[in-house]
Protein backbone atom coordinates (compact mmCIF):
# COMPACT_ATOMS: atom_id res chain seq x y z
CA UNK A 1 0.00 0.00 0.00
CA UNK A 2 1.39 3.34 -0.86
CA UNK A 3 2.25 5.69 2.11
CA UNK A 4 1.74 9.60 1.46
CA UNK A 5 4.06 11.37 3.47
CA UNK A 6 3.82 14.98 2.49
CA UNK A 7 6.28 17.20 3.69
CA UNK A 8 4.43 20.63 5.50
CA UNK A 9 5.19 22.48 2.36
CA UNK A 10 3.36 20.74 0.07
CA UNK A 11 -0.18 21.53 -0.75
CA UNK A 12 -1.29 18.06 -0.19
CA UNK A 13 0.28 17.82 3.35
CA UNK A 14 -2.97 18.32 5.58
CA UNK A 15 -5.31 16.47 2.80
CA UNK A 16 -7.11 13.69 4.36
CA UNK A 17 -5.94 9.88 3.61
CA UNK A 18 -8.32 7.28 2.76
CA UNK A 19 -8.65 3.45 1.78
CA UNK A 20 -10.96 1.84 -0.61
CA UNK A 21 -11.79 -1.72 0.49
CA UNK A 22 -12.38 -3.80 -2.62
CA UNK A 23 -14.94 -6.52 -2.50
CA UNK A 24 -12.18 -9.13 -2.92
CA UNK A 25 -10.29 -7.67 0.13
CA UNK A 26 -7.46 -5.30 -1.83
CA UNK A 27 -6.92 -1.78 -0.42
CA UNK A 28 -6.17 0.99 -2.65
CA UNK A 29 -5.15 3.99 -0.54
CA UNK A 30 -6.07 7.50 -1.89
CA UNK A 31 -6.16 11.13 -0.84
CA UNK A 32 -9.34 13.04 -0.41
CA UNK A 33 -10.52 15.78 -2.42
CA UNK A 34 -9.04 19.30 -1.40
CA UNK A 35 -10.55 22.54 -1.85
CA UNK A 36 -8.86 25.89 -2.28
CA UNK A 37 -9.39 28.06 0.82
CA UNK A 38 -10.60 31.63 0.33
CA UNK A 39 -8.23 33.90 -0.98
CA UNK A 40 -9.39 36.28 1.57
CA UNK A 41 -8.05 34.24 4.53
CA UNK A 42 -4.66 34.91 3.61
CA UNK A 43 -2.69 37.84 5.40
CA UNK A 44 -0.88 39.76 2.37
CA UNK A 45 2.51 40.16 2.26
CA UNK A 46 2.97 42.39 -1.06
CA UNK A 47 1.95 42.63 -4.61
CA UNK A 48 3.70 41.61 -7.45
CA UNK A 49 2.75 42.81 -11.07
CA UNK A 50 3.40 39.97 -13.76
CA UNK A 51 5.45 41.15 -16.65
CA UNK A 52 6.05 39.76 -19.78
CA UNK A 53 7.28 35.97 -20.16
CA UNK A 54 7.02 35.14 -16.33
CA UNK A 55 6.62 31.58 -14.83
CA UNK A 56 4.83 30.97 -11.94
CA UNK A 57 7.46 28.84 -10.52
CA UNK A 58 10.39 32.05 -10.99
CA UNK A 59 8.07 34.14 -9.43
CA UNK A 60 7.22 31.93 -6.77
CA UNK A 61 11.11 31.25 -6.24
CA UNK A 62 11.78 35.27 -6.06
CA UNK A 63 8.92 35.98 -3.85
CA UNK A 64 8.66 33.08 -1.53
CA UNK A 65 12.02 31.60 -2.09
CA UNK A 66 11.19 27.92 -3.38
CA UNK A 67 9.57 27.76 -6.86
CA UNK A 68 7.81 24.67 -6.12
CA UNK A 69 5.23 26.87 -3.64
CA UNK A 70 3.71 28.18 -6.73
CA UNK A 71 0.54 26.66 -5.88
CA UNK A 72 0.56 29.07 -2.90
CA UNK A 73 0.09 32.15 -5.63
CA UNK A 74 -2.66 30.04 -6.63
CA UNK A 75 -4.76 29.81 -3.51
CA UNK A 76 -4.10 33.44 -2.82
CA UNK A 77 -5.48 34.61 -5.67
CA UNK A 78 -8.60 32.21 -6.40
CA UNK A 79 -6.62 30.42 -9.33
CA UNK A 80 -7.20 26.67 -10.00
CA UNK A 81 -5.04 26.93 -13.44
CA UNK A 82 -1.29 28.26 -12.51
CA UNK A 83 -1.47 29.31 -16.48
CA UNK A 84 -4.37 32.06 -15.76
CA UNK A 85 -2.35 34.21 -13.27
CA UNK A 86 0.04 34.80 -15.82
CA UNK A 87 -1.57 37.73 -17.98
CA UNK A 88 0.99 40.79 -17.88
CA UNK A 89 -0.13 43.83 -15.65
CA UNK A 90 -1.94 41.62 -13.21
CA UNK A 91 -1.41 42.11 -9.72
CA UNK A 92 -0.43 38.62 -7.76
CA UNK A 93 -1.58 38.96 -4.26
CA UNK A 94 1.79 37.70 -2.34
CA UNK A 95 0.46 36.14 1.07
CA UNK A 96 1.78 34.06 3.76
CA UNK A 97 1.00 30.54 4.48
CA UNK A 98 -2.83 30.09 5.48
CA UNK A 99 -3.69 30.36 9.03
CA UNK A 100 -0.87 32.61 9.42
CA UNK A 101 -2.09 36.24 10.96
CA UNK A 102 -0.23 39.19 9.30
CA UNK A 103 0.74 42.33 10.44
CA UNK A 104 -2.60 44.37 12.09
CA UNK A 105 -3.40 47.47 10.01
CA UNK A 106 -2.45 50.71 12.15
């Protein structure tokens, strides 16, 4: 049986794990369906205006330091197709992780 072991930066990491039982007895293990949060429960860090013939994974690299946390633009900005952030002149919100709180506004 496979074992998921997600590392806490993956997207997948607090996903639920499940098991099928098959009739004849054989498990097939699989992960439950995961939903985007709100982009609105994200505290914003800073903006960041796409320009011509960006990746998602460079920016994600620049702005949050490991390009394979792209799917963190994603969720913070209601995408479920990394290829539909990247029109030039949009405005990426840049958050931090869910469930962590920002800065208060003064």
């Amino acid at each position: 049986m496979a074992n998921y072991n997600f590392p806490p930066t993956s997207r997948y990491y607090d996903v639920t794990r499940s098991v099928l039982t098959a009739a004849n007895g054989e498990l097939t293990p699989y992960l439950s369906r995961r939903f985007s949060p709100q982009s609105d429960q994200f505290a914003l860090l800073r903006n960041h205006v796409v320009t011509d013939a960006e990746r998602l994974d460079l920016i994600a690299a620049r702005e949050l330091g490991d390009p394979e946390a792209y799917w963190r633009i994603c969720d913070a900005n209601d995408a479920l197709r990394p290829d539909d952030l990247l029109v030039v002149g949009r405005r990426l919100r840049i958050t931090l992780p869910l469930g962590i709180p920002g800065m208060p506004n003064g």
